[in-house]
Protein backbone atom coordinates (compact mmCIF):
# COMPACT_ATOMS: atom_id res chain seq x y z
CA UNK A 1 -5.76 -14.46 3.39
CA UNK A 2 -2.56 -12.94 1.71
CA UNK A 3 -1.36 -9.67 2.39
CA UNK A 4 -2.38 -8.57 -0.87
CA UNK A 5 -6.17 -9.22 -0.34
CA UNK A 6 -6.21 -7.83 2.99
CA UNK A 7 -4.33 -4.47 1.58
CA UNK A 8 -7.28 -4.42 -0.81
CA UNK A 9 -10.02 -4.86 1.74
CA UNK A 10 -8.47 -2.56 4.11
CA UNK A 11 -8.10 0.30 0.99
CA UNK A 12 -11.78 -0.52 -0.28
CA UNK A 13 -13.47 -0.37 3.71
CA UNK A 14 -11.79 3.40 3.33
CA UNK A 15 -13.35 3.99 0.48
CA UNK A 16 -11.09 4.58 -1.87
CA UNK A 17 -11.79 3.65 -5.26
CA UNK A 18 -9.09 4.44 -7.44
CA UNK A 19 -6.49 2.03 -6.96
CA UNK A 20 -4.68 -0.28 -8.58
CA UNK A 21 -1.61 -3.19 -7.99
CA UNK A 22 1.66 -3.44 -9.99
CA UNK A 23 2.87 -7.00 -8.99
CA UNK A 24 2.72 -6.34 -4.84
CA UNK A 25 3.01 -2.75 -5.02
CA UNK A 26 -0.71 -1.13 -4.09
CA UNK A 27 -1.00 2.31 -6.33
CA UNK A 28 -3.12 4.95 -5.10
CA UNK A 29 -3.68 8.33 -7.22
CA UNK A 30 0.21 7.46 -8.40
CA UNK A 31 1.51 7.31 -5.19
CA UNK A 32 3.38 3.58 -4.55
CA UNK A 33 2.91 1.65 -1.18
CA UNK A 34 4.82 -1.68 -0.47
CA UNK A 35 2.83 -4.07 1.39
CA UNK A 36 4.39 -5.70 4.38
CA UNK A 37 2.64 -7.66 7.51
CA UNK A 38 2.19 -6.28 10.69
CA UNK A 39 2.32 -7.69 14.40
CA UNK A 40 1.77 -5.29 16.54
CA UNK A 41 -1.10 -7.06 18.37
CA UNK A 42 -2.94 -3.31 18.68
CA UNK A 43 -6.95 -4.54 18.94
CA UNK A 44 -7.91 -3.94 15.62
CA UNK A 45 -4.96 -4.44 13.79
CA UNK A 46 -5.84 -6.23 10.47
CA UNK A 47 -2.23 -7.35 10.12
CA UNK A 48 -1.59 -5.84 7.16
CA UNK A 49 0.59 -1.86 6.67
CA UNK A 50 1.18 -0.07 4.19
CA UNK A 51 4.43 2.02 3.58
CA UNK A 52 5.06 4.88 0.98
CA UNK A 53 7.33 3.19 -1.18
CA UNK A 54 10.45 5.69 -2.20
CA UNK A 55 10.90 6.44 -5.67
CA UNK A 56 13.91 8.03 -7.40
CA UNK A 57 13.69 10.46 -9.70
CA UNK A 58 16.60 12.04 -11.42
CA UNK A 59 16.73 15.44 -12.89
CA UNK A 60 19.17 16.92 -15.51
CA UNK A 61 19.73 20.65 -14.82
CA UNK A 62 20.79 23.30 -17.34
């Protein structure tokens, strides 16, 4: 299973919704998450974590 399906079964078994995927970014209520594998080995780890993906914004003040 690719890390992309099992960020979308791992969002949907929280019940969340509203969500969506630009290319292998998850989006959830416009906040970005990059999808990378984990190996902890924690029981219960479904291999797959999510990270808040930084964005940068730039601001022009007067």
């Amino acid at each position: 299973m690719s890390l992309k399906a099992r960020a979308q079964e791992k969002v949907e078994r929280a019940g969340i919704s509203n969500y969506s995927f630009d290319q292998d970014v998850l989006v959830m209520c416009g906040v970005r998450y990059t999808i990378e594998s984990c190996e902890c080995g924690e029981p219960g780890c479904d291999g797959v974590q999510l990270r808040k993906k930084a964005t940068v914004v730039g601001r022009i003040l007067q």
